[in-house]
N, C-alpha and C. Protein backbone atom coordinates (compact mmCIF):
# COMPACT_ATOMS: atom_id res chain seq x y z
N UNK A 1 21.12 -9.49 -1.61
CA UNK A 1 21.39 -10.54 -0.65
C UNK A 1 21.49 -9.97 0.76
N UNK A 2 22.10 -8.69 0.93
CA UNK A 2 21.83 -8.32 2.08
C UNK A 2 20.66 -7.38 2.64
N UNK A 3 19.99 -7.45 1.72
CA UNK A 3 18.60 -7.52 2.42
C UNK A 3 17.92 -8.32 2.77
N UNK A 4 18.07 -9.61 2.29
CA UNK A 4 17.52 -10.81 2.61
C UNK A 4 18.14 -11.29 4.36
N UNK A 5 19.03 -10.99 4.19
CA UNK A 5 19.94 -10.91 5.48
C UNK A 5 19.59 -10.13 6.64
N UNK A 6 19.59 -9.29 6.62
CA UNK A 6 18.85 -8.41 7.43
C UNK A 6 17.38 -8.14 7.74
N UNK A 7 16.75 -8.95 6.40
CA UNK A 7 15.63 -9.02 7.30
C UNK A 7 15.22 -10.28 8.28
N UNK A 8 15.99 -11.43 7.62
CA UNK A 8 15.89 -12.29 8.57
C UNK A 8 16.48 -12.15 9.85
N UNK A 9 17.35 -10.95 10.03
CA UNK A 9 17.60 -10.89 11.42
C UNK A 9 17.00 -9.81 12.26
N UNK A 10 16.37 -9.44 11.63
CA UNK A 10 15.18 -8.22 12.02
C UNK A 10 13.90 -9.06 12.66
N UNK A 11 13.43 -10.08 11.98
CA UNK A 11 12.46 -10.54 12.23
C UNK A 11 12.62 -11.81 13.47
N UNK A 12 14.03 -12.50 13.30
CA UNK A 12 14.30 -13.21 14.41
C UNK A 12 14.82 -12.23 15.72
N UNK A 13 15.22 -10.68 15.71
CA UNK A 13 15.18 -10.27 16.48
C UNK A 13 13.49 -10.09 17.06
N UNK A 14 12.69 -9.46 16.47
CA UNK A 14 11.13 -9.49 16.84
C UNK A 14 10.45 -10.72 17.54
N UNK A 15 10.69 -11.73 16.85
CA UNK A 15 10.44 -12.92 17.69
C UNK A 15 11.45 -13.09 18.88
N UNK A 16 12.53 -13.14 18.89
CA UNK A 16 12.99 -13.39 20.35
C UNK A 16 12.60 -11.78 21.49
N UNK A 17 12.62 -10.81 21.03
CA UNK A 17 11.71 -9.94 21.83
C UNK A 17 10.51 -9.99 22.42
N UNK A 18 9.89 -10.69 21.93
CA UNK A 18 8.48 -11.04 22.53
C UNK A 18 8.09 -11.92 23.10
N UNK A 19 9.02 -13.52 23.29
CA UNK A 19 8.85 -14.21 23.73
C UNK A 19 9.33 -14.04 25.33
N UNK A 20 8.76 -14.68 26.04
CA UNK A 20 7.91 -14.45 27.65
C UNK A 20 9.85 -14.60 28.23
N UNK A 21 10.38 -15.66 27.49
CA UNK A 21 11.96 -15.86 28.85
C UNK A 21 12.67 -15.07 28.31
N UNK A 22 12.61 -14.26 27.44
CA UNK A 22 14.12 -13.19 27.06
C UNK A 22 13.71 -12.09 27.24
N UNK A 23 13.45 -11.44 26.04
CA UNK A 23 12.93 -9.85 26.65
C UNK A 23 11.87 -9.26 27.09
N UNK A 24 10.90 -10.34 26.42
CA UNK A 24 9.41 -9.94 27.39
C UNK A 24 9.00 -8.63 27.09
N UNK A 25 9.06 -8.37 26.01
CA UNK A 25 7.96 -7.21 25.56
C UNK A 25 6.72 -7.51 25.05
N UNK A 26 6.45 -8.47 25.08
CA UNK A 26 5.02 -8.53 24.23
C UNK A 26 3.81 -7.80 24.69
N UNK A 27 4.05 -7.66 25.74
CA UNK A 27 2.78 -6.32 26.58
C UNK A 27 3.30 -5.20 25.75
N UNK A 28 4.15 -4.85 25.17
CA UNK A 28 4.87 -3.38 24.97
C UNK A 28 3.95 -3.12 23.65
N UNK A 29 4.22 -4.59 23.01
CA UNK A 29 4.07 -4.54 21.07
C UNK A 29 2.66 -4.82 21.23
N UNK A 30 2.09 -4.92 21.78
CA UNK A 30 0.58 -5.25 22.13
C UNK A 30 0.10 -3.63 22.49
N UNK A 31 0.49 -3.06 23.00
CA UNK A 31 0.19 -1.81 23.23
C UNK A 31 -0.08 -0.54 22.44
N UNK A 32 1.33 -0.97 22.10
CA UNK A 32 2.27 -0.08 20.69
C UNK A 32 0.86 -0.68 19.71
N UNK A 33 0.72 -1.78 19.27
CA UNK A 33 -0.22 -1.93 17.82
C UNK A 33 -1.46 -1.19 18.12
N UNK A 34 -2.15 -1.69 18.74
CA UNK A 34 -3.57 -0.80 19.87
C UNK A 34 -3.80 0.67 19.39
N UNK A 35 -2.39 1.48 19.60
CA UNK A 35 -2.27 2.57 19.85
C UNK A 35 -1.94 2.88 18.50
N UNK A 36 -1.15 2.08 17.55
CA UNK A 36 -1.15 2.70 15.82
C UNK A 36 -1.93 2.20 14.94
N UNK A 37 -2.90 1.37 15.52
CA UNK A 37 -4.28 1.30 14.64
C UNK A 37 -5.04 2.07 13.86
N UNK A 38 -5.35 2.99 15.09
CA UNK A 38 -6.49 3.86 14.36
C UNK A 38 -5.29 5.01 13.17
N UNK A 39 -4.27 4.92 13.38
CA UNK A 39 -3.57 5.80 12.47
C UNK A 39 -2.56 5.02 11.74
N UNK A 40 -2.51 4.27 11.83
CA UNK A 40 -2.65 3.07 10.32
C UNK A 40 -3.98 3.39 9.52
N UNK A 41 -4.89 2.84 10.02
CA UNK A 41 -6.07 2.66 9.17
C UNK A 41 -6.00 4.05 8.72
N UNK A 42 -6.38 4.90 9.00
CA UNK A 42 -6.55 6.50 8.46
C UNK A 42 -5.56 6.51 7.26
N UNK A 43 -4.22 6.58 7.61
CA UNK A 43 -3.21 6.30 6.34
C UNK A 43 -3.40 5.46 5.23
N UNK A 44 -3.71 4.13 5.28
CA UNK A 44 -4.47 3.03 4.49
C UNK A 44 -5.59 3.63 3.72
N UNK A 45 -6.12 4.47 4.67
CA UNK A 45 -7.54 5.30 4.07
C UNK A 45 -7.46 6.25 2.76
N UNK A 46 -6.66 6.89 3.47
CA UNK A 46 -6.05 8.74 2.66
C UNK A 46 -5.49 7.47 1.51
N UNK A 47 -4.55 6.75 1.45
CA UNK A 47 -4.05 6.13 0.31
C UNK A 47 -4.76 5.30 -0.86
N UNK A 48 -5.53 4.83 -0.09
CA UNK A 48 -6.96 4.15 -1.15
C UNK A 48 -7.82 5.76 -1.50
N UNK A 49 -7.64 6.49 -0.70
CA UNK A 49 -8.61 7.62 -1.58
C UNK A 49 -7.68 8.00 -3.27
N UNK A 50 -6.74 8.21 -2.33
CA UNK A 50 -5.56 8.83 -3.45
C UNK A 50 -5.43 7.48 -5.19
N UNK A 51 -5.36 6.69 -4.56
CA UNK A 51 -5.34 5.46 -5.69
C UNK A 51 -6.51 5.14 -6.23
N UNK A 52 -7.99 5.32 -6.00
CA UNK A 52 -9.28 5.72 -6.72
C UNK A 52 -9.37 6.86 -7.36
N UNK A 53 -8.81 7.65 -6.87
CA UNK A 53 -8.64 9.28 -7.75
C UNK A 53 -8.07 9.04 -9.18
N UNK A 54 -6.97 8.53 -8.77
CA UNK A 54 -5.84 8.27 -9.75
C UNK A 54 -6.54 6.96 -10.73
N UNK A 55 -6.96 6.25 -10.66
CA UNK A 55 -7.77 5.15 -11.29
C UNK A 55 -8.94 5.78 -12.09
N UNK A 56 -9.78 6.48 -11.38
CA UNK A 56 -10.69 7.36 -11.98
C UNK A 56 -10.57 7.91 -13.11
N UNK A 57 -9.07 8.90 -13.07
CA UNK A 57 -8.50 9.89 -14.05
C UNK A 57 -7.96 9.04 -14.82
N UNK A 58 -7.94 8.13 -14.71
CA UNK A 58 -6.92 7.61 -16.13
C UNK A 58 -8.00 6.94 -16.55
N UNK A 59 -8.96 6.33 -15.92
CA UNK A 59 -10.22 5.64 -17.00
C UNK A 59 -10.95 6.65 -17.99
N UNK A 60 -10.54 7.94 -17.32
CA UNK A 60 -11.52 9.11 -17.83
C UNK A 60 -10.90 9.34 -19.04
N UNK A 61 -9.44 9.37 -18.95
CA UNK A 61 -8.36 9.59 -20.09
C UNK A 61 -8.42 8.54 -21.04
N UNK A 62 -8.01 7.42 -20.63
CA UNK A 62 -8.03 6.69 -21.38
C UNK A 62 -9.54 6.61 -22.53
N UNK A 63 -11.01 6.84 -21.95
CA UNK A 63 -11.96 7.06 -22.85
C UNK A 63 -11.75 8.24 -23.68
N UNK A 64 -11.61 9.37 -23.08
CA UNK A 64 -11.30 10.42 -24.14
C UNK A 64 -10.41 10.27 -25.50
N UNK A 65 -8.97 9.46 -25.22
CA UNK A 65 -8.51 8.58 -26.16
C UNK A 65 -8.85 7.90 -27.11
N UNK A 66 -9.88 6.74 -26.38
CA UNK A 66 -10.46 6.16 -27.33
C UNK A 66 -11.73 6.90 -28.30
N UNK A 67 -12.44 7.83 -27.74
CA UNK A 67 -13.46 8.50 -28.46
C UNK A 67 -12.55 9.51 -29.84
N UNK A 68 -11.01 10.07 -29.18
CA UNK A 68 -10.24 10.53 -30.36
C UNK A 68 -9.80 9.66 -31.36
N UNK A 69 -9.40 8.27 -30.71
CA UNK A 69 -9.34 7.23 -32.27
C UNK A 69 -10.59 6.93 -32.92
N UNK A 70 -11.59 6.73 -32.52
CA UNK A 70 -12.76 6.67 -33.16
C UNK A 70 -12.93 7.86 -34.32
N UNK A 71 -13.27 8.83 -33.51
CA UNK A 71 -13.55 10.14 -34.70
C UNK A 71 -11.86 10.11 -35.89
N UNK A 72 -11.01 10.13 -35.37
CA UNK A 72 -10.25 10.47 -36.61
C UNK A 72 -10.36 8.57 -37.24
N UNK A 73 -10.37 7.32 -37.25
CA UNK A 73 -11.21 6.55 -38.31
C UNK A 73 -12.10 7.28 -38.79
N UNK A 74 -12.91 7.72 -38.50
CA UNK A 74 -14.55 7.91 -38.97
C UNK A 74 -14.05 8.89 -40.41
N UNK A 75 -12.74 9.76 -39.61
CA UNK A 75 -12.55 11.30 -40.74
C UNK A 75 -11.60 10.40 -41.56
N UNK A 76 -11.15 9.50 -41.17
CA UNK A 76 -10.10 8.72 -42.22
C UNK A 76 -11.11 7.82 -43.46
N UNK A 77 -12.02 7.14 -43.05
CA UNK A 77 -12.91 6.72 -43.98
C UNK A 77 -13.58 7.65 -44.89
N UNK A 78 -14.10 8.54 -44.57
CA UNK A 78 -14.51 9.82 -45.39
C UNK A 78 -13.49 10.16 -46.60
């Protein structure tokens, strides 16, 4: 519950920061995003590499698995 709390006052702090009659940063957060774009995206990047890797290896595993239940049926029918 008090996270729910806090973020709603996190986020109504953000909105009254940006609006033009109180604190008037919105040139600031406009700037600020601009400027952590390109290193957002890069991060976003490296992390989708990392989570295809990891997707990869376990499809790979998971077949090897299944090719080991196969053969021991095959030696179980015998």
């Amino acid at each position: 519950m008090a996270a729910v709390i806090i973020g709603i006052l996190l986020i109504a702090f953000t909105v009254f920061s940006v609006l033009p009659g109180c604190l008037n940063w919105g040139s600031y957060v406009v700037a600020f995003l601009k400027g952590c774009a390109p290193v957002l995206a890069a991060f976003v990047g490296l992390i989708s590499i990392f989570i295809g890797a990891a997707d990869i290896k376990d499809k790979q595993e998971a077949k090897k698995e299944e090719q080991a239940a196969l053969a021991q049926e095959m030696q179980d029918k015998k």
